[in-house]
N, C-alpha and C. Protein backbone atom coordinates (compact mmCIF):
# COMPACT_ATOMS: atom_id res chain seq x y z
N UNK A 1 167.42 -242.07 -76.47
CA UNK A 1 167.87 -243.04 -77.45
C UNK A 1 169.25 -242.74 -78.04
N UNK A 2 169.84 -241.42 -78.00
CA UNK A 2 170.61 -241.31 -78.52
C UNK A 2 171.94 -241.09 -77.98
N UNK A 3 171.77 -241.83 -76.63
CA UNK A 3 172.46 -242.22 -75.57
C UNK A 3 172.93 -244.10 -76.05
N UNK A 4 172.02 -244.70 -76.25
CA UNK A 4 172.82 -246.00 -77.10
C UNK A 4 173.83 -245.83 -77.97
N UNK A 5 174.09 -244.75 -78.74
CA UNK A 5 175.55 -244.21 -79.75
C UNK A 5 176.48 -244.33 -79.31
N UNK A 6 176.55 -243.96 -78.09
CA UNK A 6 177.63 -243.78 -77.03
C UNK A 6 178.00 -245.17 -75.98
N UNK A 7 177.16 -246.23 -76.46
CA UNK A 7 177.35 -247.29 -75.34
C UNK A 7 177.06 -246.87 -74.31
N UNK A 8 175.40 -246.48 -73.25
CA UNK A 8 175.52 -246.29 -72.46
C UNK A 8 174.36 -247.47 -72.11
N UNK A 9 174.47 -248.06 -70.70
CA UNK A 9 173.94 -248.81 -70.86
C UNK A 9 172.43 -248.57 -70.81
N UNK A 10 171.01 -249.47 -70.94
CA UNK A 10 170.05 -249.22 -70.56
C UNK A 10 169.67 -247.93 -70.61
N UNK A 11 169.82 -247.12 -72.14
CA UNK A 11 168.99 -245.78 -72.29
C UNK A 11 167.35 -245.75 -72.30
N UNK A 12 166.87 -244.66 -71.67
CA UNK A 12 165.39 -244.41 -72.16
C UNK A 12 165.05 -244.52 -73.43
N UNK A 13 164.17 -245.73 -73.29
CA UNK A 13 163.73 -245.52 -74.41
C UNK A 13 162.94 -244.61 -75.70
N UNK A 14 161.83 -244.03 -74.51
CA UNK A 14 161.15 -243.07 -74.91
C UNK A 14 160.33 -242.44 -73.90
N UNK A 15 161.84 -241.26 -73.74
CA UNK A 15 161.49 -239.96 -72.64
C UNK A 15 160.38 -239.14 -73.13
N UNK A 16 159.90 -238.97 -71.87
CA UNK A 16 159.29 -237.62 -71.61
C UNK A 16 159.80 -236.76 -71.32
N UNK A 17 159.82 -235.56 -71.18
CA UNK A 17 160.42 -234.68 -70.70
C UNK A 17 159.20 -233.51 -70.06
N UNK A 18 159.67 -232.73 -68.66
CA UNK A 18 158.88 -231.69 -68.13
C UNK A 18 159.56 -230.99 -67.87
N UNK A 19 159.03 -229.53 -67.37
CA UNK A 19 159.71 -228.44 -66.52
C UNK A 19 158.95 -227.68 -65.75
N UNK A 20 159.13 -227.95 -64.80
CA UNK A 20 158.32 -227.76 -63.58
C UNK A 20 158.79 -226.26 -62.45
N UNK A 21 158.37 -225.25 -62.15
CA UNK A 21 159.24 -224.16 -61.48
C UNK A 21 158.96 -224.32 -60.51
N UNK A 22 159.71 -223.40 -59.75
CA UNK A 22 159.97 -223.99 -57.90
C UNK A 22 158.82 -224.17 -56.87
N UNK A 23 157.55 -223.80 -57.75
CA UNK A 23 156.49 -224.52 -56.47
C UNK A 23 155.86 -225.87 -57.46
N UNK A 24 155.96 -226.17 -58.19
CA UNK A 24 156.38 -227.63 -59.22
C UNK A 24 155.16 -227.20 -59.99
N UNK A 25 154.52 -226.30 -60.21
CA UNK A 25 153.23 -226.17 -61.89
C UNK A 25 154.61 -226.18 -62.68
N UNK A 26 153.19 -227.00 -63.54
CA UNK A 26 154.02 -227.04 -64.78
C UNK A 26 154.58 -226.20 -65.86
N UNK A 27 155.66 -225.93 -66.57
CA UNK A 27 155.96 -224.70 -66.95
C UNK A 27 155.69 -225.21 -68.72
N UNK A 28 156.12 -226.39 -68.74
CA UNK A 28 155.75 -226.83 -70.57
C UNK A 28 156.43 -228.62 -70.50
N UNK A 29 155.76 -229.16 -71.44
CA UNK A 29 156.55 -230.39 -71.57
C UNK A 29 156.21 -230.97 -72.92
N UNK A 30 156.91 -232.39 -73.08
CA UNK A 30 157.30 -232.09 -74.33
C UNK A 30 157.62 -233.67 -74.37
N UNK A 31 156.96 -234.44 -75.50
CA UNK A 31 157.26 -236.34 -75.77
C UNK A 31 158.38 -236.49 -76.80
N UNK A 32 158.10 -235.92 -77.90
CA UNK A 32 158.99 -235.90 -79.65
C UNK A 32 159.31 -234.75 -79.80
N UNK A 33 160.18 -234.14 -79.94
CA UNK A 33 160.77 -232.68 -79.78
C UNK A 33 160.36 -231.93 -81.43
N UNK A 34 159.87 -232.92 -82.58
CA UNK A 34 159.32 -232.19 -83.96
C UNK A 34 157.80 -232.57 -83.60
N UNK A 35 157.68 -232.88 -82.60
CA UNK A 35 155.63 -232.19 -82.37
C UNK A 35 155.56 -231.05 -81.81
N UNK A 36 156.25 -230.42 -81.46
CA UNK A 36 156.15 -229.12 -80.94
C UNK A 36 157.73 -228.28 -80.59
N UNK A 37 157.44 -227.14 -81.72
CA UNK A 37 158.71 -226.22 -81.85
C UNK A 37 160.31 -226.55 -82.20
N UNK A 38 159.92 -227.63 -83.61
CA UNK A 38 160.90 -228.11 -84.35
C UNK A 38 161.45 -227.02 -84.84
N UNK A 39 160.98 -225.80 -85.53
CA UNK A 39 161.43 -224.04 -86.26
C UNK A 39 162.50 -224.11 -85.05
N UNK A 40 161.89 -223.97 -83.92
CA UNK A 40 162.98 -223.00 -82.91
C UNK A 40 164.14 -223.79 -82.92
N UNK A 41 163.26 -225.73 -82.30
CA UNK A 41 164.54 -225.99 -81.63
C UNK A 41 165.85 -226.02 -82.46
N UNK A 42 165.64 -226.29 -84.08
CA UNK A 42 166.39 -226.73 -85.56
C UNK A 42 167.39 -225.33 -85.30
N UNK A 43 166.98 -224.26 -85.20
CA UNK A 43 167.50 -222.87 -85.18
C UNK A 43 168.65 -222.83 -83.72
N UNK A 44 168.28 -223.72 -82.89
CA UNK A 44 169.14 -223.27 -82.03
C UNK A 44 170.44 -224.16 -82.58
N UNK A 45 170.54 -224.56 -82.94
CA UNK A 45 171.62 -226.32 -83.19
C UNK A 45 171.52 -227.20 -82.33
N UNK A 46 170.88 -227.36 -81.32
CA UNK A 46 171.17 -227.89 -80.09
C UNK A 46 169.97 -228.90 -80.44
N UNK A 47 168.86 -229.04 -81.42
CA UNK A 47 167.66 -230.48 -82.21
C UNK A 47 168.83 -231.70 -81.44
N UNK A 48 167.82 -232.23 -80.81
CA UNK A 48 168.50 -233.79 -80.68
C UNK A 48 168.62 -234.81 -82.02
N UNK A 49 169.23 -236.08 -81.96
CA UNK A 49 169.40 -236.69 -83.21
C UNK A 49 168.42 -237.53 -83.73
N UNK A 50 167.97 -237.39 -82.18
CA UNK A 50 166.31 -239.15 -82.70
C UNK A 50 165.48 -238.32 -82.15
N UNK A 51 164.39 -238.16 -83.34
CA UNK A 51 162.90 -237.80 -83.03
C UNK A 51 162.17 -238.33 -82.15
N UNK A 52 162.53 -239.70 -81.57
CA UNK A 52 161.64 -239.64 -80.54
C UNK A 52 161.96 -238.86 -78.64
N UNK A 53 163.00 -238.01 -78.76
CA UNK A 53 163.77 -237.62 -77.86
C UNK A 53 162.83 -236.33 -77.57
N UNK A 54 162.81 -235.68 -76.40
CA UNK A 54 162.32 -234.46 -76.00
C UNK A 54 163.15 -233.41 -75.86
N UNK A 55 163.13 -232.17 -76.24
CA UNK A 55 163.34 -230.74 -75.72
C UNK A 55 162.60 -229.63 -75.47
N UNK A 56 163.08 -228.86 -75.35
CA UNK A 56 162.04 -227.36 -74.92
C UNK A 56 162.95 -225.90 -75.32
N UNK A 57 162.24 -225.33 -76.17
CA UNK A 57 163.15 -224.21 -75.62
C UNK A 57 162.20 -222.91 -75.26
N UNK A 58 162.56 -222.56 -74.03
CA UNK A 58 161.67 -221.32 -73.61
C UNK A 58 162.83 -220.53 -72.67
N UNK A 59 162.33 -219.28 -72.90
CA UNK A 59 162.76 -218.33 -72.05
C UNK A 59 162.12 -218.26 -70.93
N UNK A 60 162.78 -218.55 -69.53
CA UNK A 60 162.87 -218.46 -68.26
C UNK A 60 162.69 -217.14 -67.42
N UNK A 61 162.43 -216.75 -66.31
CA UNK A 61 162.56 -216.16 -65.51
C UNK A 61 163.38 -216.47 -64.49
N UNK A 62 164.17 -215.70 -63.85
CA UNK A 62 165.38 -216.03 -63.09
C UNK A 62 164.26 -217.04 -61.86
N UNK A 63 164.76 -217.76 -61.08
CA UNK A 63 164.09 -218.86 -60.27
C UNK A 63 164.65 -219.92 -60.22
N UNK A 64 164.11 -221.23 -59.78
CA UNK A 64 164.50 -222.24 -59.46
C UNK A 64 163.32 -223.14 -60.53
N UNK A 65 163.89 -223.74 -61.22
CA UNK A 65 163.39 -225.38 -61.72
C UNK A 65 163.88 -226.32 -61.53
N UNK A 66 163.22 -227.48 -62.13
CA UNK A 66 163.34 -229.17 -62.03
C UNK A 66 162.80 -229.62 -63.54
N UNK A 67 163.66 -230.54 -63.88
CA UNK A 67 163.51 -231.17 -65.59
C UNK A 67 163.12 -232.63 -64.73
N UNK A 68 161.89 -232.96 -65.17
CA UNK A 68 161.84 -234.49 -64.79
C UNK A 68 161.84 -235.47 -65.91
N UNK A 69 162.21 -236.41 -66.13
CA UNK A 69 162.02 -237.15 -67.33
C UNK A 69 161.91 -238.59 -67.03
N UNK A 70 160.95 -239.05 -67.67
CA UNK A 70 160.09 -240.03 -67.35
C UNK A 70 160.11 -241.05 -69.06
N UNK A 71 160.14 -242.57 -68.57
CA UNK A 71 159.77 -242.65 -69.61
C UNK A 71 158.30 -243.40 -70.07
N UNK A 72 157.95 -243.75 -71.55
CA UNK A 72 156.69 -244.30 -71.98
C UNK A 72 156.37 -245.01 -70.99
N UNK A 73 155.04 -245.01 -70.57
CA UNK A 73 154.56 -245.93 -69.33
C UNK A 73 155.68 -246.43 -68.11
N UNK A 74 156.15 -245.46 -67.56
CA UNK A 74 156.85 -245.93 -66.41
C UNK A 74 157.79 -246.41 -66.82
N UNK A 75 158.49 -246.58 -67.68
CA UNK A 75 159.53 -247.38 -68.00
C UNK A 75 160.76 -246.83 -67.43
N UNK A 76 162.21 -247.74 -67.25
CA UNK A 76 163.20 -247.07 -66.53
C UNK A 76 164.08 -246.62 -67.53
N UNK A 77 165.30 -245.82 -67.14
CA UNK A 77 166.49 -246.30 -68.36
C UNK A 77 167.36 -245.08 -67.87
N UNK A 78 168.35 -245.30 -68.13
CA UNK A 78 168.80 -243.95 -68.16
C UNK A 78 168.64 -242.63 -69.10
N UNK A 79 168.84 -241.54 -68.62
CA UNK A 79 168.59 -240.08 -68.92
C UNK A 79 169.81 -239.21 -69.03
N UNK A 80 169.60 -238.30 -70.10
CA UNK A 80 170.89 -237.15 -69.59
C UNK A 80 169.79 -235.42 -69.89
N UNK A 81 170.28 -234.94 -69.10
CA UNK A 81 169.66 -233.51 -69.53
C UNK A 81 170.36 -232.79 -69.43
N UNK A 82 170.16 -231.76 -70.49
CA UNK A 82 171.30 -231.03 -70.99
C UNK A 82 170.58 -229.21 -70.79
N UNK A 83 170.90 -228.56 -70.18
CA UNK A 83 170.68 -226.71 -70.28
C UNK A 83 171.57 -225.69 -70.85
N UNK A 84 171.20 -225.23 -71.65
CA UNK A 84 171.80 -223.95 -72.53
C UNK A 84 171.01 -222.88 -72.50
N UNK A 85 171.94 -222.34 -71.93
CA UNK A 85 171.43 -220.85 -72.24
C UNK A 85 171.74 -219.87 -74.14
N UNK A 86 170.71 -219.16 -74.27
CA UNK A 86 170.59 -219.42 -76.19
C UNK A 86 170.49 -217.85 -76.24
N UNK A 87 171.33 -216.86 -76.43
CA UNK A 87 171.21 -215.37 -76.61
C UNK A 87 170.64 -215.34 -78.33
């Protein structure tokens, strides 16, 4: 949603977000980013601007992932996903 700020066209409305590691189980996922690990994400600076937006923050193991993002019931729209690494 917070991809409409920017004039982009046809944003998701309301992503999902996953993270899936390189044989695709699931590693964590995530609908509203203040239902789960608002403390952390607020702490990193990196909280998106609209609550209904998804993030994650977890510490990784070196490997291969995939962020899929999906939205409410199949819906289309565009997406951006963003990775930071957070010492």
């Amino acid at each position: 949603p917070t991809l409409a700020r920017y004039n982009v066209s046809s944003p998701l409305a309301d992503p999902n977000l996953e993270l899936r590691d390189g044989n695709g189980v699931l590693v964590m996922a995530n609908d509203n980013w203040k239902s789960s690990q608002q403390t952390e994400l607020s702490a990193t600076g990196y909280a998106p601007l609209t609550d209904s937006e998804p993030a994650l923050v977890r510490t990784l193991s070196p490997g291969n992932y995939t962020a899929i993002v999906r939205g409410l019931n199949n819906t289309s729209g565009v997406a951006l996903v963003e990775v930071y690494g957070i010492n």
